[in-house]
PDB file of N, CA and C in Angstrom:
ATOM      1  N   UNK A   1     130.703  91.768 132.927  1.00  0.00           N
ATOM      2  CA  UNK A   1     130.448  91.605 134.336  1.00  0.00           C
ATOM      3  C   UNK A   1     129.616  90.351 134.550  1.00  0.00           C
ATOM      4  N   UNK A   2     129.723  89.427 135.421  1.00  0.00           N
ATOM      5  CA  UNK A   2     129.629  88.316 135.528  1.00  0.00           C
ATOM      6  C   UNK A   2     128.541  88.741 136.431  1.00  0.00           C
ATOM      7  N   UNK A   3     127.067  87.899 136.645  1.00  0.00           N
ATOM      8  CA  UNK A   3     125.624  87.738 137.622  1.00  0.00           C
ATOM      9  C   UNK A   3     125.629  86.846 138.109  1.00  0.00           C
ATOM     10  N   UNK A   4     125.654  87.093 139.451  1.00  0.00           N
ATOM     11  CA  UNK A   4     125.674  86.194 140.473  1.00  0.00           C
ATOM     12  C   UNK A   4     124.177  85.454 140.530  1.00  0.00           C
ATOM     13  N   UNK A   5     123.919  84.413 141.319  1.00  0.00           N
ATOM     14  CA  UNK A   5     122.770  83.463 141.421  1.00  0.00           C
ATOM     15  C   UNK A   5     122.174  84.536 142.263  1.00  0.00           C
ATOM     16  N   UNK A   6     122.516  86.050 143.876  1.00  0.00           N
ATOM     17  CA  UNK A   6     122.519  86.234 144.385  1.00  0.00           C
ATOM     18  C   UNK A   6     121.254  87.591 143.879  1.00  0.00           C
ATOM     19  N   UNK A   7     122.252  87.946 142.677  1.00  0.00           N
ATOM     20  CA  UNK A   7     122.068  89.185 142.147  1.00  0.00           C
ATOM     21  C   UNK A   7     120.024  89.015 141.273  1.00  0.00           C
ATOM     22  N   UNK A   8     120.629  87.377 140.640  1.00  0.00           N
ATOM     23  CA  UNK A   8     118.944  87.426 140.365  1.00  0.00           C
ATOM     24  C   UNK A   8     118.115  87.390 141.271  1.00  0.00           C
ATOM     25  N   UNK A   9     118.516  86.161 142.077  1.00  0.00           N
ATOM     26  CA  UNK A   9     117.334  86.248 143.265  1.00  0.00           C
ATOM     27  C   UNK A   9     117.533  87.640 143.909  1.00  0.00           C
ATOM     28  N   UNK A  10     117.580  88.822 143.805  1.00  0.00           N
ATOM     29  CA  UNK A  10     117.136  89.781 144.582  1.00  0.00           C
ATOM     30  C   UNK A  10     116.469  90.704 143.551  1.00  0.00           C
ATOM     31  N   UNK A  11     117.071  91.016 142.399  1.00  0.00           N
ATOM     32  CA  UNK A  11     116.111  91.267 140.981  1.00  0.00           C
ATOM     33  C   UNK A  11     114.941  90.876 140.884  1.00  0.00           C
ATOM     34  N   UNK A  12     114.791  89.315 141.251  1.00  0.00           N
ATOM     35  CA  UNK A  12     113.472  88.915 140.726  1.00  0.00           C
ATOM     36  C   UNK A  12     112.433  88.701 142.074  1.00  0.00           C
ATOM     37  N   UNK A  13     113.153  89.351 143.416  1.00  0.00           N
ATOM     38  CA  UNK A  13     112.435  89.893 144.208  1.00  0.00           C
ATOM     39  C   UNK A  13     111.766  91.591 143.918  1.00  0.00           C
ATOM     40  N   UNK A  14     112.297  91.924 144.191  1.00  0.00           N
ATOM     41  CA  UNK A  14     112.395  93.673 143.741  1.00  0.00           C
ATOM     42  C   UNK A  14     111.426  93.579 142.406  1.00  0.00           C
ATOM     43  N   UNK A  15     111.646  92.941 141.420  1.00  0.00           N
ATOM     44  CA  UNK A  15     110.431  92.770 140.122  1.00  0.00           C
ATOM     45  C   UNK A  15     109.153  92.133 140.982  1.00  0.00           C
ATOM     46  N   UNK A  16     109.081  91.037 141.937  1.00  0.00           N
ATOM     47  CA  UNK A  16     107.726  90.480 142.209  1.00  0.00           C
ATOM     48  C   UNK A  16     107.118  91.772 143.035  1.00  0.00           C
ATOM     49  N   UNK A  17     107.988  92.111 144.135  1.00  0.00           N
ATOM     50  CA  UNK A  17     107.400  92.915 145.034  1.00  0.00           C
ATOM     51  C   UNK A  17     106.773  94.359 144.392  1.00  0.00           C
ATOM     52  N   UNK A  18     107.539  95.011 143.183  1.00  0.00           N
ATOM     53  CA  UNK A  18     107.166  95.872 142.517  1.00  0.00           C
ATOM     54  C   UNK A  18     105.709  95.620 141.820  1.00  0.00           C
ATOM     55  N   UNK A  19     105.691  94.648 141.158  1.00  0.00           N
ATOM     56  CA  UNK A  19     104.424  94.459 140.844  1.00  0.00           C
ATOM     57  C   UNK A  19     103.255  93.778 141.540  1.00  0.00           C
ATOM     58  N   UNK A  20     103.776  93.302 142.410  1.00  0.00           N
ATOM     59  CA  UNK A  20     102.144  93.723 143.325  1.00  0.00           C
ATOM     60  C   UNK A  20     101.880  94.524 144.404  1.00  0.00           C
ATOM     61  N   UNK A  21     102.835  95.844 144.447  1.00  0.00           N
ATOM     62  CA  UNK A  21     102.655  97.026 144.667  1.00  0.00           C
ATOM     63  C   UNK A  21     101.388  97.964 144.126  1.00  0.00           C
ATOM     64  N   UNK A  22     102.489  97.660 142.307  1.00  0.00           N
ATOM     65  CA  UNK A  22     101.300  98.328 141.368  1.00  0.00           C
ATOM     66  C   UNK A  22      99.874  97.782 141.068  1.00  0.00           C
ATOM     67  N   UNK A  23      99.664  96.236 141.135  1.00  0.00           N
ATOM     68  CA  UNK A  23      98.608  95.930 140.891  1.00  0.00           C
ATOM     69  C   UNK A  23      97.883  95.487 142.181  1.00  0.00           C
ATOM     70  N   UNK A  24      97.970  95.778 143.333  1.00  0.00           N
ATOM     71  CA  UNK A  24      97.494  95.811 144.528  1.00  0.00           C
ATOM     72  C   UNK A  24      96.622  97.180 144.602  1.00  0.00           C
ATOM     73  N   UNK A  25      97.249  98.229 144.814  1.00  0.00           N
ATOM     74  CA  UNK A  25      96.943  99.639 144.877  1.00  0.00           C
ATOM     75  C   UNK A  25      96.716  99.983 146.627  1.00  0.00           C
ATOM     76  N   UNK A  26      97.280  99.092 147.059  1.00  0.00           N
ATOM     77  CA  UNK A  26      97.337  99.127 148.920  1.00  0.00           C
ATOM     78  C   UNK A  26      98.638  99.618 149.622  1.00  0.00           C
ATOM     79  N   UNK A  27      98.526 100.379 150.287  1.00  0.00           N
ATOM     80  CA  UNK A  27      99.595 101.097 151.092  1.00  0.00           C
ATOM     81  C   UNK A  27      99.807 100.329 152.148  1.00  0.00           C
ATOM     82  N   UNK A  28      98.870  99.457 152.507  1.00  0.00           N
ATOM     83  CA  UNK A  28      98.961  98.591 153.638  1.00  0.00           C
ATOM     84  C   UNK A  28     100.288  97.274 153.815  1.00  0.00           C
ATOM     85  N   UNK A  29     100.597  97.148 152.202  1.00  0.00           N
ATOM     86  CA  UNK A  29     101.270  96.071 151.879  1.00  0.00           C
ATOM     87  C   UNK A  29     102.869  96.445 152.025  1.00  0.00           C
ATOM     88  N   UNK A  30     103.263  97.524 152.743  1.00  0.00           N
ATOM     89  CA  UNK A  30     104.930  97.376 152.264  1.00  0.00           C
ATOM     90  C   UNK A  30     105.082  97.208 154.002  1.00  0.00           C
ATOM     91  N   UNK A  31     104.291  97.708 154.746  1.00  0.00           N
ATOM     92  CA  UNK A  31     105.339  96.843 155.851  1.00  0.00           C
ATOM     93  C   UNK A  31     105.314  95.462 155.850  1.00  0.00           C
ATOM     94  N   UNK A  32     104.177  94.583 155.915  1.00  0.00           N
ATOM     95  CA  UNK A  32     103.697  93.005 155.617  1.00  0.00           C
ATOM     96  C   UNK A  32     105.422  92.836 154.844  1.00  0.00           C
ATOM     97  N   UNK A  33     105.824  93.406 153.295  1.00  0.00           N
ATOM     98  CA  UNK A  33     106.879  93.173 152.778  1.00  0.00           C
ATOM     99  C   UNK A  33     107.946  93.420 153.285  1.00  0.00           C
ATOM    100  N   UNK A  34     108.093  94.470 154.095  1.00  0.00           N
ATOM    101  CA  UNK A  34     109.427  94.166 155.193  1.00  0.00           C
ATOM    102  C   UNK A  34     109.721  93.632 155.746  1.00  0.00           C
ATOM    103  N   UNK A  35     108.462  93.280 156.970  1.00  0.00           N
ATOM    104  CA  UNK A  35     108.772  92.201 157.963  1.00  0.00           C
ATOM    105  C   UNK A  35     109.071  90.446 157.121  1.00  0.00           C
ATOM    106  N   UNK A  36     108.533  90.089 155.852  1.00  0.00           N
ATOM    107  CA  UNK A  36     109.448  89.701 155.237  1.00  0.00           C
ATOM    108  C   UNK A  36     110.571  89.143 155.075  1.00  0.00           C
ATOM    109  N   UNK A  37     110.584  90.546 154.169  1.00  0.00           N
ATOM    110  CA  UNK A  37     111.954  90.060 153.798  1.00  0.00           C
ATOM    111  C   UNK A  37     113.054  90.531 155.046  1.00  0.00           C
ATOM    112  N   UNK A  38     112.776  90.903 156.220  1.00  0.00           N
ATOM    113  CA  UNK A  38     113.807  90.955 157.310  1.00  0.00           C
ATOM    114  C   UNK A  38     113.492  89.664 157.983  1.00  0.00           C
ATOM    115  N   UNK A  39     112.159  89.020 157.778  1.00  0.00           N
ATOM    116  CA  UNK A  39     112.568  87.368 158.477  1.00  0.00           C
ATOM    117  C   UNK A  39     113.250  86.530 157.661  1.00  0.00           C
ATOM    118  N   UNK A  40     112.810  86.375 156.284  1.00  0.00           N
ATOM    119  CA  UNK A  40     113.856  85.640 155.146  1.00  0.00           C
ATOM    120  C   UNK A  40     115.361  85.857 155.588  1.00  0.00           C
ATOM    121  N   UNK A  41     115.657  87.222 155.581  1.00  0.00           N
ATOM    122  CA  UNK A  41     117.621  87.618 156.327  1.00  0.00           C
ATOM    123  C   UNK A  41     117.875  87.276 156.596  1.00  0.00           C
ATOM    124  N   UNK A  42     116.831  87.182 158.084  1.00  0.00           N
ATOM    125  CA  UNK A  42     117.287  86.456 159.406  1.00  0.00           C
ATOM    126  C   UNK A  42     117.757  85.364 159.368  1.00  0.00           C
ATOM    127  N   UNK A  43     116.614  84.207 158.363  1.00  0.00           N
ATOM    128  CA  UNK A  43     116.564  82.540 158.677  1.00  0.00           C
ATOM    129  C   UNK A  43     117.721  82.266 157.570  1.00  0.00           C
ATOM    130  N   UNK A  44     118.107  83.759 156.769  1.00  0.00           N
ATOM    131  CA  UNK A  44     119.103  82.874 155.865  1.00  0.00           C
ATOM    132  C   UNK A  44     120.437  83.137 156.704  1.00  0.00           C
ATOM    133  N   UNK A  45     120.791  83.918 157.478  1.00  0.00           N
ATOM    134  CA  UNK A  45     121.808  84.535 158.471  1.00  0.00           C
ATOM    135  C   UNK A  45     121.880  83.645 159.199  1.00  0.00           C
ATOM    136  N   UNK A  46     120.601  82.777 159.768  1.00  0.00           N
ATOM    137  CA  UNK A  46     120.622  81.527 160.891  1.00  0.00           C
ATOM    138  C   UNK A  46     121.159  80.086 160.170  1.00  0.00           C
ATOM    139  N   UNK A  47     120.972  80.216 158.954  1.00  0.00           N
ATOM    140  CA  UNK A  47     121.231  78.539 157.912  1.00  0.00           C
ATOM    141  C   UNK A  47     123.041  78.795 157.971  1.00  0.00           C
ATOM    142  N   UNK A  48     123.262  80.210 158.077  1.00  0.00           N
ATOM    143  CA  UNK A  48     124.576  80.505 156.882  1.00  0.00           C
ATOM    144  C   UNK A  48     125.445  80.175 158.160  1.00  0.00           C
ATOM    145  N   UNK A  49     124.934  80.544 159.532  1.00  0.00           N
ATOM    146  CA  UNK A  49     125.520  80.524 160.736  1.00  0.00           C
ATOM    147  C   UNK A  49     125.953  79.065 161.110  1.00  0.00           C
ATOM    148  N   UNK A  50     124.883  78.458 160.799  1.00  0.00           N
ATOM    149  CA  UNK A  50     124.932  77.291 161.210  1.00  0.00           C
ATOM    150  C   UNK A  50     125.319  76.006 159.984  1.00  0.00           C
ATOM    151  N   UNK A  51     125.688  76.770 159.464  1.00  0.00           N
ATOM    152  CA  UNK A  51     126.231  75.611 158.244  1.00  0.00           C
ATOM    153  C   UNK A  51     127.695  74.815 158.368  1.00  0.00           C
ATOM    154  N   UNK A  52     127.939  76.012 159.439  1.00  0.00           N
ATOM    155  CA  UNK A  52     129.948  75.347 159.598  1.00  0.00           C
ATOM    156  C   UNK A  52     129.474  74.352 160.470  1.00  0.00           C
ATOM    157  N   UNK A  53     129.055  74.296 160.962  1.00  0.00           N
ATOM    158  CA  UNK A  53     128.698  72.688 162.534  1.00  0.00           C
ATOM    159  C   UNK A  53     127.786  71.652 161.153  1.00  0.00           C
ATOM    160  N   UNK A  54     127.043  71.631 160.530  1.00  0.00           N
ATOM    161  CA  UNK A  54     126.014  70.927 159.445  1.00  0.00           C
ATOM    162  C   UNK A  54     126.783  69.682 158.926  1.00  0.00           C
ATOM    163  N   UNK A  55     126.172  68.415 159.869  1.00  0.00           N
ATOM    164  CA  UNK A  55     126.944  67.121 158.648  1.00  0.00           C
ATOM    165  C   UNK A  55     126.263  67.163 157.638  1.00  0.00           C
ATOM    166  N   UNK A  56     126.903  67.452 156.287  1.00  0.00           N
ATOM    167  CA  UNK A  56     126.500  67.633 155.084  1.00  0.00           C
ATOM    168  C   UNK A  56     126.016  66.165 154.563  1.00  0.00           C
ATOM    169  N   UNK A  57     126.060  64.739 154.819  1.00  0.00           N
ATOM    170  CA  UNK A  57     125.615  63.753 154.629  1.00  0.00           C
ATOM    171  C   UNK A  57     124.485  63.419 155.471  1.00  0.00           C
ATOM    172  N   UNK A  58     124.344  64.241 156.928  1.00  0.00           N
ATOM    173  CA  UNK A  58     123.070  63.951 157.150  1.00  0.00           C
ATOM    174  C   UNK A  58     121.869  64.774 156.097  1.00  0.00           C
ATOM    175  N   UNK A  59     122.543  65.781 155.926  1.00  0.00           N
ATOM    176  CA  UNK A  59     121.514  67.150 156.072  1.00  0.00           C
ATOM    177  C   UNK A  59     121.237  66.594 154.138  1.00  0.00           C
ATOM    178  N   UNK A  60     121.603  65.986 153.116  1.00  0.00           N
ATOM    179  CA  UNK A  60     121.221  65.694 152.023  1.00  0.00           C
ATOM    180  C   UNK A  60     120.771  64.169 152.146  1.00  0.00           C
ATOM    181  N   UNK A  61     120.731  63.569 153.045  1.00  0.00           N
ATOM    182  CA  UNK A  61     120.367  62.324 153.121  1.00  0.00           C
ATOM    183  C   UNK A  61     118.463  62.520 153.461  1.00  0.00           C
ATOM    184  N   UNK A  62     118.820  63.849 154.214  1.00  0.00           N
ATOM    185  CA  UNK A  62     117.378  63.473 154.923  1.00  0.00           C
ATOM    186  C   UNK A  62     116.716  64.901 153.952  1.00  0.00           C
ATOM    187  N   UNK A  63     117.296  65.758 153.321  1.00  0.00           N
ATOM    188  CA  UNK A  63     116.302  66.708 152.493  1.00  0.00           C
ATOM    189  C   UNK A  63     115.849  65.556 150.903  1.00  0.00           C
ATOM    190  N   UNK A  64     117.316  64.453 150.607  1.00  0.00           N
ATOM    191  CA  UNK A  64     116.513  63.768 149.768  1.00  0.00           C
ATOM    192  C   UNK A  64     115.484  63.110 150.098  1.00  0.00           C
ATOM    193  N   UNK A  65     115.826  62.281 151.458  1.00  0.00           N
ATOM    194  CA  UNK A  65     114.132  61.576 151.497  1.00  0.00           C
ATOM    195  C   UNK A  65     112.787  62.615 150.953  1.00  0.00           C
ATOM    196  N   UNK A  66     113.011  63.630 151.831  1.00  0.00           N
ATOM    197  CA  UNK A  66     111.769  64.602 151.633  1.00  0.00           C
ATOM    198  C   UNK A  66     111.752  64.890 150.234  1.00  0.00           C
ATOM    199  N   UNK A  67     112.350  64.893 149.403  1.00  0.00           N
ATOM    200  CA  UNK A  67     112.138  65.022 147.770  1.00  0.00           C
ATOM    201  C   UNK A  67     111.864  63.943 146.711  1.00  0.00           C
ATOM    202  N   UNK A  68     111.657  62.823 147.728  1.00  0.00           N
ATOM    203  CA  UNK A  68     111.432  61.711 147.277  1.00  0.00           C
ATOM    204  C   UNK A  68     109.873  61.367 147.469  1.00  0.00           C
ATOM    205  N   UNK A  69     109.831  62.019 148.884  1.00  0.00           N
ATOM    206  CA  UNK A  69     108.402  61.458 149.031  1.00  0.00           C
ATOM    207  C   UNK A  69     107.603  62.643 148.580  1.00  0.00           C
ATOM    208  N   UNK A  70     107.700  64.312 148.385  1.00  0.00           N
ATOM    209  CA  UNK A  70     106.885  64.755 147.643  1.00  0.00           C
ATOM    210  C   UNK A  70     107.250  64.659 145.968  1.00  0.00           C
ATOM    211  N   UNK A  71     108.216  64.030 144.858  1.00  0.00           N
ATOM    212  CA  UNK A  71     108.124  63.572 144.134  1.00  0.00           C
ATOM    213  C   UNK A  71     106.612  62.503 143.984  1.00  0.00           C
ATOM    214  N   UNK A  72     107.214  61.604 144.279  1.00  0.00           N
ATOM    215  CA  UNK A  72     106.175  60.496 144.149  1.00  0.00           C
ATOM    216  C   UNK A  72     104.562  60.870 144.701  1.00  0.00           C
ATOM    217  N   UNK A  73     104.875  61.787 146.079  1.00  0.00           N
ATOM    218  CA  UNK A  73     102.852  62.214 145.707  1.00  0.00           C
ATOM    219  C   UNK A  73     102.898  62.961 144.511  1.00  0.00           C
ATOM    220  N   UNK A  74     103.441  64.005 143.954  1.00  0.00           N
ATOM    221  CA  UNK A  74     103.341  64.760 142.328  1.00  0.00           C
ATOM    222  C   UNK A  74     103.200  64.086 141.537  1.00  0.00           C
ATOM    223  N   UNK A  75     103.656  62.487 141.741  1.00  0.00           N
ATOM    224  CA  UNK A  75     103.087  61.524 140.744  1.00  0.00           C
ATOM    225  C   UNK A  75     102.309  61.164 141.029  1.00  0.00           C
ATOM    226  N   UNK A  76     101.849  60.647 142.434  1.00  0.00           N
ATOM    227  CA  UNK A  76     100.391  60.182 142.534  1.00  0.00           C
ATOM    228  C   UNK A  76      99.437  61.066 142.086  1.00  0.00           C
ATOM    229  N   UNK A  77      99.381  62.003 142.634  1.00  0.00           N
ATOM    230  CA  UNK A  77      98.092  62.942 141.848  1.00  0.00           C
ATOM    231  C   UNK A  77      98.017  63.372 140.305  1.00  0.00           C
ATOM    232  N   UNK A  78      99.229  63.509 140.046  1.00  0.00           N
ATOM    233  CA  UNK A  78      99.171  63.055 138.240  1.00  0.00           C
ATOM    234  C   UNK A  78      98.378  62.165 137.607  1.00  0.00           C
ATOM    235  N   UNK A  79      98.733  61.000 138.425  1.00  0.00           N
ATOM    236  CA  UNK A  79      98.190  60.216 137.748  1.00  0.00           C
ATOM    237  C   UNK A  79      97.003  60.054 138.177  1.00  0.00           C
ATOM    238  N   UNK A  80      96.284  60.292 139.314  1.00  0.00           N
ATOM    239  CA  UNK A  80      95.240  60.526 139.225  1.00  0.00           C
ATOM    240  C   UNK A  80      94.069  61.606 138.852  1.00  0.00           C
ATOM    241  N   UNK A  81      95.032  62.782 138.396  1.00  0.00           N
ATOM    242  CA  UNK A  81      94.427  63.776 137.891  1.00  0.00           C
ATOM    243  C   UNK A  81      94.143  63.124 135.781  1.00  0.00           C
ATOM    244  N   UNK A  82      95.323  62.346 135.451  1.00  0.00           N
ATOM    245  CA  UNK A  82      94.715  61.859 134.409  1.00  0.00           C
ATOM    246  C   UNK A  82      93.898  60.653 134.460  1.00  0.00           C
ATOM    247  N   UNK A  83      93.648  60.091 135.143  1.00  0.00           N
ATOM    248  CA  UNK A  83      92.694  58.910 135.431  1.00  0.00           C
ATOM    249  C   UNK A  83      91.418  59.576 135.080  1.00  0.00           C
ATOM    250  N   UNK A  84      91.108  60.806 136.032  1.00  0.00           N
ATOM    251  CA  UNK A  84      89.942  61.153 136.035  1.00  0.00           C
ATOM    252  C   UNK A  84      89.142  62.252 135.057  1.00  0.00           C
ATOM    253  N   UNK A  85      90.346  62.655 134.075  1.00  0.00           N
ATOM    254  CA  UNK A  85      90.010  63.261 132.467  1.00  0.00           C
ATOM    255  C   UNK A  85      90.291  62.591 131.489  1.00  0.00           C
ATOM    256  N   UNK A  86      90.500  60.844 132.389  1.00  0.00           N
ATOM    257  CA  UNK A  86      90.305  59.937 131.031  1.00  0.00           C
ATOM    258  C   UNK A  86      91.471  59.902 129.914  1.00  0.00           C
ATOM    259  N   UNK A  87      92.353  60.573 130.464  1.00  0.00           N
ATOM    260  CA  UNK A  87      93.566  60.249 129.502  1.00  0.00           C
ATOM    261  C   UNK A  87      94.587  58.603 129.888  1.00  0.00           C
ATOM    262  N   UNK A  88      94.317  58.744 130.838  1.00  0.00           N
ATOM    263  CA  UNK A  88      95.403  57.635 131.116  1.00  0.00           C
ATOM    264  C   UNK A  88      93.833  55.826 131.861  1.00  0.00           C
ATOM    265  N   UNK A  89      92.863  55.467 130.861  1.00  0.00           N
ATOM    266  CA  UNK A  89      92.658  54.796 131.499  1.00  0.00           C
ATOM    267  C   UNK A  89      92.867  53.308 132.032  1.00  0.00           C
ATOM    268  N   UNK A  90      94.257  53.356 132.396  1.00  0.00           N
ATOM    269  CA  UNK A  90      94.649  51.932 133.006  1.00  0.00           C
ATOM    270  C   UNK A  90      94.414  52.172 134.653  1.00  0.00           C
ATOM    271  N   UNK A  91      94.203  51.022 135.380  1.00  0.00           N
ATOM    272  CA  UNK A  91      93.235  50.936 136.773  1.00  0.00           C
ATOM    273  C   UNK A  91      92.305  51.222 137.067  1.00  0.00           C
ATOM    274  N   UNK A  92      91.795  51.997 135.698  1.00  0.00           N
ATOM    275  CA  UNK A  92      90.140  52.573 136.585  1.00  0.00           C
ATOM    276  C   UNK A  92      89.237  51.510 136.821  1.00  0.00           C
ATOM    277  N   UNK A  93      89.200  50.629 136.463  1.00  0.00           N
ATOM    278  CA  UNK A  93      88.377  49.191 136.527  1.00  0.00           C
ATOM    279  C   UNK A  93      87.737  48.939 138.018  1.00  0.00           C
ATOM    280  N   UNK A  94      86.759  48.888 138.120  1.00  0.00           N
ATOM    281  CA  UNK A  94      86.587  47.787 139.857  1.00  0.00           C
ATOM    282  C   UNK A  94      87.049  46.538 140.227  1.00  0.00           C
ATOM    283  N   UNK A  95      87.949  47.041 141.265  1.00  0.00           N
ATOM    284  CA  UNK A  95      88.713  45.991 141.473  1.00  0.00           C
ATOM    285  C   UNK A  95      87.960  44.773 142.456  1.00  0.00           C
ATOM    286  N   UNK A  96      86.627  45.225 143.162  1.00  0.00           N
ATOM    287  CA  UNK A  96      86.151  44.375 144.147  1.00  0.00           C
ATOM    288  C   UNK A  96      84.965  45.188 144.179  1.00  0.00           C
ATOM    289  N   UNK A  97      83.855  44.408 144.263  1.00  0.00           N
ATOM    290  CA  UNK A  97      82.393  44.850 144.415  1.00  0.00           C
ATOM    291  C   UNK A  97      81.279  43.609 145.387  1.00  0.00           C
ATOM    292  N   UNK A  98      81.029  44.659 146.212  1.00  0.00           N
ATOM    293  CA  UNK A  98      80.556  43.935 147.316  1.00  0.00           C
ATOM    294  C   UNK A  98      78.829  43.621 147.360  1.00  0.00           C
ATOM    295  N   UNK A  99      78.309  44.024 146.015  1.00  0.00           N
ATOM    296  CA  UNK A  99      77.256  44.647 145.845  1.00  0.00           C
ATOM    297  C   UNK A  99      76.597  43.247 144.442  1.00  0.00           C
TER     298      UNK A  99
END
């Protein structure tokens, strides 16, 4: 029997939501998880609706930009997260001192 992409993503919902059921210990938390996953439905019922009208060259033209520009901040802060534990020290230098 062949697993759909469909079948995990709802498995590995049903596994997240299960366990922080158990390690919550709050009764308060399963409606919060309904309303949820009945808005997730919804907005995927609203994408799926609206996908037959969707120019598919706009709609990857402009989700790549957006993966372009949070790419490159994931690199900016990389690299400044190793700048500042000293692994990577190229630029740390002062570049101008007014002092």
């Amino acid at each position: 029997m062949r697993e759909t992409t469909n079948d995990r993503e709802g498995l590995e919902t049903a596994l997240f939501l299960s366990a922080v059921f158990i390690t919550a210990r709050d009764d308060n938390m399963l409606p919060g998880a309904a309303l949820g996953l009945a808005i997730s439905a919804g907005i995927a019922y609203l994408i799926f609706r609206s996908a037959i009208r969707l120019n598919l060259r706009t709609f990857f033209l402009v989700t790549g930009s957006f993966l372009i520009v949070i790419a490159a901040g994931l690199v900016g802060h990389s690299v400044m997260a190793l700048q500042e534990l000293g692994w990577l020290p190229i630029g740390t230098a002062t570049a101008w001192d007014l002092g």
